[in-house]
N, C-alpha and C. Protein backbone atom coordinates (compact mmCIF):
# COMPACT_ATOMS: atom_id res chain seq x y z
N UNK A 1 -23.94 -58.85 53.13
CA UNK A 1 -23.13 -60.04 53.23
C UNK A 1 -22.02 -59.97 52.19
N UNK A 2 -21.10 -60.47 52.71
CA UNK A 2 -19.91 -60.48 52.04
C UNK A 2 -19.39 -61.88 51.61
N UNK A 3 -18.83 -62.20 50.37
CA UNK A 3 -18.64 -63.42 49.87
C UNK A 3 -17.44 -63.49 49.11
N UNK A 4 -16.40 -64.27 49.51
CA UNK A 4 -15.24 -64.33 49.19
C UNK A 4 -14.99 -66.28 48.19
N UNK A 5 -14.94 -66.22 46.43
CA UNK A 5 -14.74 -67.23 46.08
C UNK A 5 -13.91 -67.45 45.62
N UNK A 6 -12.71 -68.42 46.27
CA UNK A 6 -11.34 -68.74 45.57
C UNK A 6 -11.31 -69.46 44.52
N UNK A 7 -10.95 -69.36 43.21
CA UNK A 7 -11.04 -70.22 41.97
C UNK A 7 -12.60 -70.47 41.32
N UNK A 8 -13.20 -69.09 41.46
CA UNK A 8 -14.23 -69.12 41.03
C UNK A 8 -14.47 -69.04 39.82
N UNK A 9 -13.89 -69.39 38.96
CA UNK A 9 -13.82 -69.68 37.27
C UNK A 9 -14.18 -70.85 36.72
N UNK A 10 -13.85 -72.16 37.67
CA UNK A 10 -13.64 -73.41 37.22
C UNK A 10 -14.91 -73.89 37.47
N UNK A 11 -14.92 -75.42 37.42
CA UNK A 11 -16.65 -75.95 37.56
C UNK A 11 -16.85 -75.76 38.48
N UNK A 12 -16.41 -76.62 39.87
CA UNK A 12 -17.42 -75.98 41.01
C UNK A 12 -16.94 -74.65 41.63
N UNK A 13 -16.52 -73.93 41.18
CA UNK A 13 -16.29 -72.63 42.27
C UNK A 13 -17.45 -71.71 41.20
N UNK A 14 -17.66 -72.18 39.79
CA UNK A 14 -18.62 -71.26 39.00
C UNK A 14 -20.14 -71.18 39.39
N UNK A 15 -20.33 -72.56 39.28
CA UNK A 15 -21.30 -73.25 40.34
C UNK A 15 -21.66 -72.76 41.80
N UNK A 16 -20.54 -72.37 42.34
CA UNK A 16 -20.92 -71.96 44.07
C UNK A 16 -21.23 -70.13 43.83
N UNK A 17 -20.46 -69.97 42.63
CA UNK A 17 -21.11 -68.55 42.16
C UNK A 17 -22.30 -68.40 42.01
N UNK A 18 -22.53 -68.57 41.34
CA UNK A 18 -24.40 -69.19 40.53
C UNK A 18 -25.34 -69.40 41.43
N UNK A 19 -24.85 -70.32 42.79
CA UNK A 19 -25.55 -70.39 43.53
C UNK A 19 -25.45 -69.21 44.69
N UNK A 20 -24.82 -68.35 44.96
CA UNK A 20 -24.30 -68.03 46.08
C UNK A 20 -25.60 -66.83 45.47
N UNK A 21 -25.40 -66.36 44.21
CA UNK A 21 -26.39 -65.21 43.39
C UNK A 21 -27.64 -65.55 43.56
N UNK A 22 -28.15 -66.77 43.64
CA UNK A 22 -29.45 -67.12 43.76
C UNK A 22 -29.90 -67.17 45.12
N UNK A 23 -29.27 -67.68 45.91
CA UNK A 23 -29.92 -67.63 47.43
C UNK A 23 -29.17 -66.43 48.36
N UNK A 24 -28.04 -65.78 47.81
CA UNK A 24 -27.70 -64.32 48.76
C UNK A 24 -27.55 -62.99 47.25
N UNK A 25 -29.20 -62.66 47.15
CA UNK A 25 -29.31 -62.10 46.05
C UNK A 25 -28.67 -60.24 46.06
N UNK A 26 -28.80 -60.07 47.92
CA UNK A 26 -27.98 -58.89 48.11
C UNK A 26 -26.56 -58.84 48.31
N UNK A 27 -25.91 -60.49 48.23
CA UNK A 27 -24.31 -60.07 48.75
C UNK A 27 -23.28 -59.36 47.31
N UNK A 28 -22.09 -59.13 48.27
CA UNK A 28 -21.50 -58.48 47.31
C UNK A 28 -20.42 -59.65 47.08
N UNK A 29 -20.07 -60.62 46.10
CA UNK A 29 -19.37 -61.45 45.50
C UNK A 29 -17.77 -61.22 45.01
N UNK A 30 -16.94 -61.12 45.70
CA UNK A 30 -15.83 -61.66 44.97
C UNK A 30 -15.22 -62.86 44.47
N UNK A 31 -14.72 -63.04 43.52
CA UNK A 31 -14.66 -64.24 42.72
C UNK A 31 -13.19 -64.22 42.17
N UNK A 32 -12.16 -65.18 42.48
CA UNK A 32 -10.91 -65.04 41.78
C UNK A 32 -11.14 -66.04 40.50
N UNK A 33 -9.83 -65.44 39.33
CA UNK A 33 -10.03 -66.46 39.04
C UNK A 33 -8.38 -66.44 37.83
N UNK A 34 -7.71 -67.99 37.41
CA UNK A 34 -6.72 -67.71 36.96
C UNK A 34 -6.50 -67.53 36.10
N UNK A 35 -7.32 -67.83 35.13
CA UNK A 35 -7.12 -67.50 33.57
C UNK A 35 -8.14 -66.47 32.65
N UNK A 36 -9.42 -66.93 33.11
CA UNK A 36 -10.30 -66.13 32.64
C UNK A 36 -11.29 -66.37 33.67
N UNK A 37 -12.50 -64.80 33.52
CA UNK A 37 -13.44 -64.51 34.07
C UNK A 37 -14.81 -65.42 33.62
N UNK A 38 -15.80 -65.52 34.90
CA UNK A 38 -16.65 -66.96 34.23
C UNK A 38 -18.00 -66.16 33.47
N UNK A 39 -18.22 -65.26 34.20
CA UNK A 39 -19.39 -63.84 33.41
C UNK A 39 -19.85 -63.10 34.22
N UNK A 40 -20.42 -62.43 33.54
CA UNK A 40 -20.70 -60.94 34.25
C UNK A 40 -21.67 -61.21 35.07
N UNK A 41 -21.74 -60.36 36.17
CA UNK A 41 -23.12 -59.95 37.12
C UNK A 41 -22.75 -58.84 37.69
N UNK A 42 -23.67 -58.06 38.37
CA UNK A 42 -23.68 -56.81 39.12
C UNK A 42 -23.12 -57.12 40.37
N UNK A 43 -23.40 -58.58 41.07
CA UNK A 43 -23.32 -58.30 42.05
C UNK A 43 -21.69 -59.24 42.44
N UNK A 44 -20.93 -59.32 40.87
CA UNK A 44 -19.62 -59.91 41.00
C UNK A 44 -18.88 -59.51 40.69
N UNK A 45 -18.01 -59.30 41.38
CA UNK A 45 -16.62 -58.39 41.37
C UNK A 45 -15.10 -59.70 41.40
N UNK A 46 -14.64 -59.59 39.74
CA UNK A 46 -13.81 -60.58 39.24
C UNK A 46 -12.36 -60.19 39.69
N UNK A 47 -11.64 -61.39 40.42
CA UNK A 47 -9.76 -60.59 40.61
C UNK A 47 -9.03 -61.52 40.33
N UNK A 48 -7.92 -61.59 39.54
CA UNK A 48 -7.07 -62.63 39.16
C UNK A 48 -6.38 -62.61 40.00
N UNK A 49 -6.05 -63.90 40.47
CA UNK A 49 -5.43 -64.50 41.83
C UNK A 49 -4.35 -65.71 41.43
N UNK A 50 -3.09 -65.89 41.35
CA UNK A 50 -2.40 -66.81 41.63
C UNK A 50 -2.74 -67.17 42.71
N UNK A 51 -3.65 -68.43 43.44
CA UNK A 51 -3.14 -68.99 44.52
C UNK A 51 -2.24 -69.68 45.28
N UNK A 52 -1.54 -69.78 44.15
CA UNK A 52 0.19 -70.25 44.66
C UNK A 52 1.23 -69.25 45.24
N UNK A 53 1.00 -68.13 45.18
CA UNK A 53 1.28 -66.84 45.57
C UNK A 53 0.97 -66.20 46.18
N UNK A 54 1.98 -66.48 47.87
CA UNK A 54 1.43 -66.02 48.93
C UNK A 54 1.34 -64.12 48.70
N UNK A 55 2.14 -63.72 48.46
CA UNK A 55 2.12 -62.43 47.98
C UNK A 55 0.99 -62.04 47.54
N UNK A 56 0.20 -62.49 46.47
CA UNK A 56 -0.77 -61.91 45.90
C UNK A 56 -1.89 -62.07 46.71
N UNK A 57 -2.01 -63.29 47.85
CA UNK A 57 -3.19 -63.37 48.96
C UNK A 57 -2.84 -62.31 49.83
N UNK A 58 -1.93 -62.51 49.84
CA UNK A 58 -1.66 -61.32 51.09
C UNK A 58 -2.09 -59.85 50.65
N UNK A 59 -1.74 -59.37 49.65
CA UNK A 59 -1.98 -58.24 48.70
C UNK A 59 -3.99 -58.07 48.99
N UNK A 60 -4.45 -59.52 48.24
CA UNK A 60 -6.04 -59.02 48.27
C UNK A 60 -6.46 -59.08 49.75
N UNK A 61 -6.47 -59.98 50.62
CA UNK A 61 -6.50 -59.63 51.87
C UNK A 61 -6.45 -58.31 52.62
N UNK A 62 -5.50 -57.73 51.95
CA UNK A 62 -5.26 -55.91 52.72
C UNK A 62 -6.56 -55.11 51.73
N UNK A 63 -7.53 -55.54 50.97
CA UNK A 63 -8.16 -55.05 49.96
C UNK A 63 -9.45 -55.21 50.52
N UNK A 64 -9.75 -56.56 51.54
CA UNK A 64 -10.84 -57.06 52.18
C UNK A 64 -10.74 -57.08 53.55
N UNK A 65 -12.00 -56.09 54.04
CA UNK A 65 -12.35 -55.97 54.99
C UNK A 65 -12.80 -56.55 55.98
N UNK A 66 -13.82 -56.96 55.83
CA UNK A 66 -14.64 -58.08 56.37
C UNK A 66 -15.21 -58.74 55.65
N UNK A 67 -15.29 -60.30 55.91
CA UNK A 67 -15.75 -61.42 55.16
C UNK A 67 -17.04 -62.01 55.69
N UNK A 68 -18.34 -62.66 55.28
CA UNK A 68 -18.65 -63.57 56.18
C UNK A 68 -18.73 -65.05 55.69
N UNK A 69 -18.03 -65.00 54.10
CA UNK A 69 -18.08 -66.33 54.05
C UNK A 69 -16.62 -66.31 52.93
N UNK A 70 -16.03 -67.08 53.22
CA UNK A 70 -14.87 -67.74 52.18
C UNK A 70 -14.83 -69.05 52.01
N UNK A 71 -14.92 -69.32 50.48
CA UNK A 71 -14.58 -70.31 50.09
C UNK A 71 -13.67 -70.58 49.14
N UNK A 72 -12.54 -71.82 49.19
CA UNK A 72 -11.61 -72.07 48.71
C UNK A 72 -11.99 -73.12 47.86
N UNK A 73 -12.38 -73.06 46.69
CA UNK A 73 -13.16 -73.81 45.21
C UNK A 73 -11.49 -74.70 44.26
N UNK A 74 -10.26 -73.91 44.69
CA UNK A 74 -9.41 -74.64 44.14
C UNK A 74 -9.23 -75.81 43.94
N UNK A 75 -9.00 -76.47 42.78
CA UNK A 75 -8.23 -78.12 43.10
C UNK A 75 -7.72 -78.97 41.89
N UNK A 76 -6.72 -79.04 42.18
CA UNK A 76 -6.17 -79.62 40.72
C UNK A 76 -5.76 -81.45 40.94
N UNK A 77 -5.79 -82.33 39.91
CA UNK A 77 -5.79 -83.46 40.09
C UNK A 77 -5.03 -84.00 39.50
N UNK A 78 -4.94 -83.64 37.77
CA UNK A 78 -3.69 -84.20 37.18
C UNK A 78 -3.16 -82.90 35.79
N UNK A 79 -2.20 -83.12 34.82
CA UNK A 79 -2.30 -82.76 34.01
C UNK A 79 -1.61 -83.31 32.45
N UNK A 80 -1.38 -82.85 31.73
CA UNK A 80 -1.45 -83.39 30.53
C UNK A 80 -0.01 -84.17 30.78
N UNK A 81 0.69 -83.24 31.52
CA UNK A 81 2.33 -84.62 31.89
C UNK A 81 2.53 -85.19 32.42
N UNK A 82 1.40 -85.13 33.65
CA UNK A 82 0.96 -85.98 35.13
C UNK A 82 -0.72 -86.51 35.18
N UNK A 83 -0.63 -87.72 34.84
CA UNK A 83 -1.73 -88.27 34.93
C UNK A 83 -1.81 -88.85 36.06
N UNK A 84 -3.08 -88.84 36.76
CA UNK A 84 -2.94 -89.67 38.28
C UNK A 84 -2.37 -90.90 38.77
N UNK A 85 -1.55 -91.38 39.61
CA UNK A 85 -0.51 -92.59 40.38
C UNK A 85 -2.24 -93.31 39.90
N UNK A 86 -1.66 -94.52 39.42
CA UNK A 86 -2.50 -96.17 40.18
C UNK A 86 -1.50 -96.90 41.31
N UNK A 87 -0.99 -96.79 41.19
CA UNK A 87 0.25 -97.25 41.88
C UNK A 87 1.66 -96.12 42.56
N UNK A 88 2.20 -97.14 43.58
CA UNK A 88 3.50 -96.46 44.19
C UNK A 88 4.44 -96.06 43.33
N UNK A 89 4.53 -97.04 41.85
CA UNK A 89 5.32 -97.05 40.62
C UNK A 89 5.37 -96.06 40.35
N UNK A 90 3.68 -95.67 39.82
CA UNK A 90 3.46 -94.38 39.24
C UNK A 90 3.78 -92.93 39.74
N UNK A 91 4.36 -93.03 41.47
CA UNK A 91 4.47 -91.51 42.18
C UNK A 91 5.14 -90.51 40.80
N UNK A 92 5.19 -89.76 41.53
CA UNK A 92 5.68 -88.47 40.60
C UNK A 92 6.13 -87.20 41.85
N UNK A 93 7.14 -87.05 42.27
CA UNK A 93 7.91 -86.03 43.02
C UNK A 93 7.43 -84.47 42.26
N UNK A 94 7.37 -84.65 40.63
CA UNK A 94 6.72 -83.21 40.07
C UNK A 94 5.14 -83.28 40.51
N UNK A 95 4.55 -83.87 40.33
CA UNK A 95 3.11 -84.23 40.22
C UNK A 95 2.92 -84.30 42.10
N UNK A 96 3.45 -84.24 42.57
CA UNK A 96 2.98 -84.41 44.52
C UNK A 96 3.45 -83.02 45.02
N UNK A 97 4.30 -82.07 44.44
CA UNK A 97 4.71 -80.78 44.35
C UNK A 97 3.69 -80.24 44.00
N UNK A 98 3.36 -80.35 42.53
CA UNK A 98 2.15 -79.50 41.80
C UNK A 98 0.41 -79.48 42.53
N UNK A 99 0.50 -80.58 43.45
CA UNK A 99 -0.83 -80.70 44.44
C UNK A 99 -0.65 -80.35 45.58
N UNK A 100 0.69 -80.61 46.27
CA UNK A 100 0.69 -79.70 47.79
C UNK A 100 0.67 -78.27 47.22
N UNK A 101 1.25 -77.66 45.71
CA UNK A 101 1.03 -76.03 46.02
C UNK A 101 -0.33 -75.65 45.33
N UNK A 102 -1.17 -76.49 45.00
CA UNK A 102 -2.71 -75.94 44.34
C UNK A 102 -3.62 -76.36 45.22
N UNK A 103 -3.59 -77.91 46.12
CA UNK A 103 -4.68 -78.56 46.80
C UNK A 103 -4.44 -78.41 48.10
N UNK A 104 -3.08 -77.92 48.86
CA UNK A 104 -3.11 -77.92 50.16
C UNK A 104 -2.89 -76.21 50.73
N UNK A 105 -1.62 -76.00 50.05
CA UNK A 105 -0.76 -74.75 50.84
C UNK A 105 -1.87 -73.24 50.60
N UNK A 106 -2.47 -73.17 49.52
CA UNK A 106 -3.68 -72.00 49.25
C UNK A 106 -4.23 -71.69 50.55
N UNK A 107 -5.20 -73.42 50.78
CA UNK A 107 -5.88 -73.28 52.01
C UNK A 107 -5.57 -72.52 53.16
N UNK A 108 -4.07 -73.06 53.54
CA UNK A 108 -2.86 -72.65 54.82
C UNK A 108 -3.33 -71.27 54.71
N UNK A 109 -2.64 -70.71 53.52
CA UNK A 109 -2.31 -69.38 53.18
C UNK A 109 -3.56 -68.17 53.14
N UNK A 110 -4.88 -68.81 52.82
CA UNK A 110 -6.31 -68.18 52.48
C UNK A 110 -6.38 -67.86 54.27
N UNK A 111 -6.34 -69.14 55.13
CA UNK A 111 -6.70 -68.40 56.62
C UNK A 111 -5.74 -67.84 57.23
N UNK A 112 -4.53 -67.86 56.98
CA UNK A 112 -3.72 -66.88 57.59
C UNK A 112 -3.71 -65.86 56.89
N UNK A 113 -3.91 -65.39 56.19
CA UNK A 113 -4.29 -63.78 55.81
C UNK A 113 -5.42 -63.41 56.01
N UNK A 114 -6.56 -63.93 55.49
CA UNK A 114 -8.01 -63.99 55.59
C UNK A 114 -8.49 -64.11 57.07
N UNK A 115 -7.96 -64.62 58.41
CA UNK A 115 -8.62 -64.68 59.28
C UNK A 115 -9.20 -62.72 60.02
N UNK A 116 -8.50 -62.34 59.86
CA UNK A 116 -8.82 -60.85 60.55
C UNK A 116 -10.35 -60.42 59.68
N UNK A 117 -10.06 -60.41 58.68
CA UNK A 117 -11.63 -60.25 57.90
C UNK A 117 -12.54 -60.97 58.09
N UNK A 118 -12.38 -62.35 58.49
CA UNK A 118 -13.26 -63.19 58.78
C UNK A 118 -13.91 -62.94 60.47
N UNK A 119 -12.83 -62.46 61.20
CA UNK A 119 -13.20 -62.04 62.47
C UNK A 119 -13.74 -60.68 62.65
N UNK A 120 -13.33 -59.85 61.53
CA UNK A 120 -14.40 -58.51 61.57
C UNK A 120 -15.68 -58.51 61.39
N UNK A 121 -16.24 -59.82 60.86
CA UNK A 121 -17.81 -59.16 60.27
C UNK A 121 -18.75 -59.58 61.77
N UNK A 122 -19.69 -59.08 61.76
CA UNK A 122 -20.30 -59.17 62.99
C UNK A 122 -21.33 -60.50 62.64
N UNK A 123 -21.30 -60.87 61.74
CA UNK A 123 -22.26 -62.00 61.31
C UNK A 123 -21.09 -62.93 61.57
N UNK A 124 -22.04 -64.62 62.02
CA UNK A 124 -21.52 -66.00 61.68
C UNK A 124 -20.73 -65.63 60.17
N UNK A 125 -19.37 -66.55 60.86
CA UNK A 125 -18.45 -66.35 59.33
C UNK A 125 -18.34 -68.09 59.32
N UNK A 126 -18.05 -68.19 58.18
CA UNK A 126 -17.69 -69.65 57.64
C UNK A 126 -16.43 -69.59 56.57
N UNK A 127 -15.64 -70.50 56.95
CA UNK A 127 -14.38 -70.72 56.03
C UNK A 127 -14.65 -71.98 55.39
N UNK A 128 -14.75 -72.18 53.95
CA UNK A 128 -14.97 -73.55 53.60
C UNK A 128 -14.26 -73.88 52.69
N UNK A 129 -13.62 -75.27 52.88
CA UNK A 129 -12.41 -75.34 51.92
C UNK A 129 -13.06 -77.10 50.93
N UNK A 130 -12.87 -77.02 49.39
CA UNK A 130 -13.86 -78.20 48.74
C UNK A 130 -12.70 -79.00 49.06
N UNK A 131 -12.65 -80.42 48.67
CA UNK A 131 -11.64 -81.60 48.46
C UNK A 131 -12.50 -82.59 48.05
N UNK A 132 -11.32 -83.30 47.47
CA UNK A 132 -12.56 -84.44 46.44
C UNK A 132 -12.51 -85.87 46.83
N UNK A 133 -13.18 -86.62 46.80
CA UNK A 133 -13.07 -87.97 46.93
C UNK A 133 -11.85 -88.78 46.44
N UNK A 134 -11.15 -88.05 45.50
CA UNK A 134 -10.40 -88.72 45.00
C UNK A 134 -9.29 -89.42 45.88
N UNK A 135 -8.81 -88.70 47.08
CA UNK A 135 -7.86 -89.04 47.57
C UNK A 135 -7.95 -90.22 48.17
N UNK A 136 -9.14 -90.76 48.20
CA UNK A 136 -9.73 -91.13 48.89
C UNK A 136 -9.42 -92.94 48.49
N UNK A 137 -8.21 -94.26 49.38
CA UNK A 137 -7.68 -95.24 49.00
C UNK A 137 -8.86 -96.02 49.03
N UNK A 138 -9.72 -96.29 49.82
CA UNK A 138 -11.01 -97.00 50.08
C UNK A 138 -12.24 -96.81 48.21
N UNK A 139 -12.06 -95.65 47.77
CA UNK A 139 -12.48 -95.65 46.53
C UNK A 139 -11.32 -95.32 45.22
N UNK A 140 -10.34 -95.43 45.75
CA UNK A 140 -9.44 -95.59 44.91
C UNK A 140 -8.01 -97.15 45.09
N UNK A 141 -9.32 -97.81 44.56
CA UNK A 141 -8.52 -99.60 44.99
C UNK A 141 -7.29 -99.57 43.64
């Protein structure tokens, strides 16, 4: 089995590592990640990935063969110059840029390169992409 984890550095993509080692104890793990590596294992193979950079998906894609599972662990919410809207007041044109290219366009970009590998493996493949509640107006009154 083959296991493909996008932003596997951060909390939950480290987490889906951790777990992915415990219940697919023979797969072979790739794990991106953007700044630093989360730790060692045998059966994880670490690649620094801009996911904002269709180029560089496209690049590991020609590297991967067949997949039977990808997951896209990315997601960014605010940062130290963009703290999250309460309000329409609060939009931010930088801050709605900086989330369509970390929380949406990756995704786009992960299955259009990634689908041929995903259609090579002879096993059920799964593409799974996280998103958070946050967006979410019903819990964000």
């Amino acid at each position: 089995m083959n296991i493909l984890i996008i932003g596997a550095s951060g909390g939950i993509g480290l987490s889906i590592v951790k777990s992915a080692i415990k219940h697919y104890p023979n797969a072979s793990i790739l794990a991106t990640y953007h700044h630093h590596i989360g730790f060692s294992h045998s059966n994880v193979h670490w690649i620094k990935l801009d996911v904002t950079n269709e180029n560089e998906i496209k690049q590991l894609s020609k590297t991967v063969h067949d997949i039977d599972i990808l997951i896209n662990a990315v997601g960014f919410l605010h940062s130290e110059q963009h703290k999250p809207e309460k309000s329409i007041a609060q939009f931010s044109h930088d801050l709605f840029d900086k989330n369509m290219s970390l929380n949406t366009l990756p995704s786009l970009m992960l299955a259009k390169h990634f689908e041929a590998a995903l259609k090579a493996s002879t096993n059920n493949t799964f593409y799974v992409v996280l998103s958070a509640r946050i967006g979410s107006i019903k819990d964000n009154n």
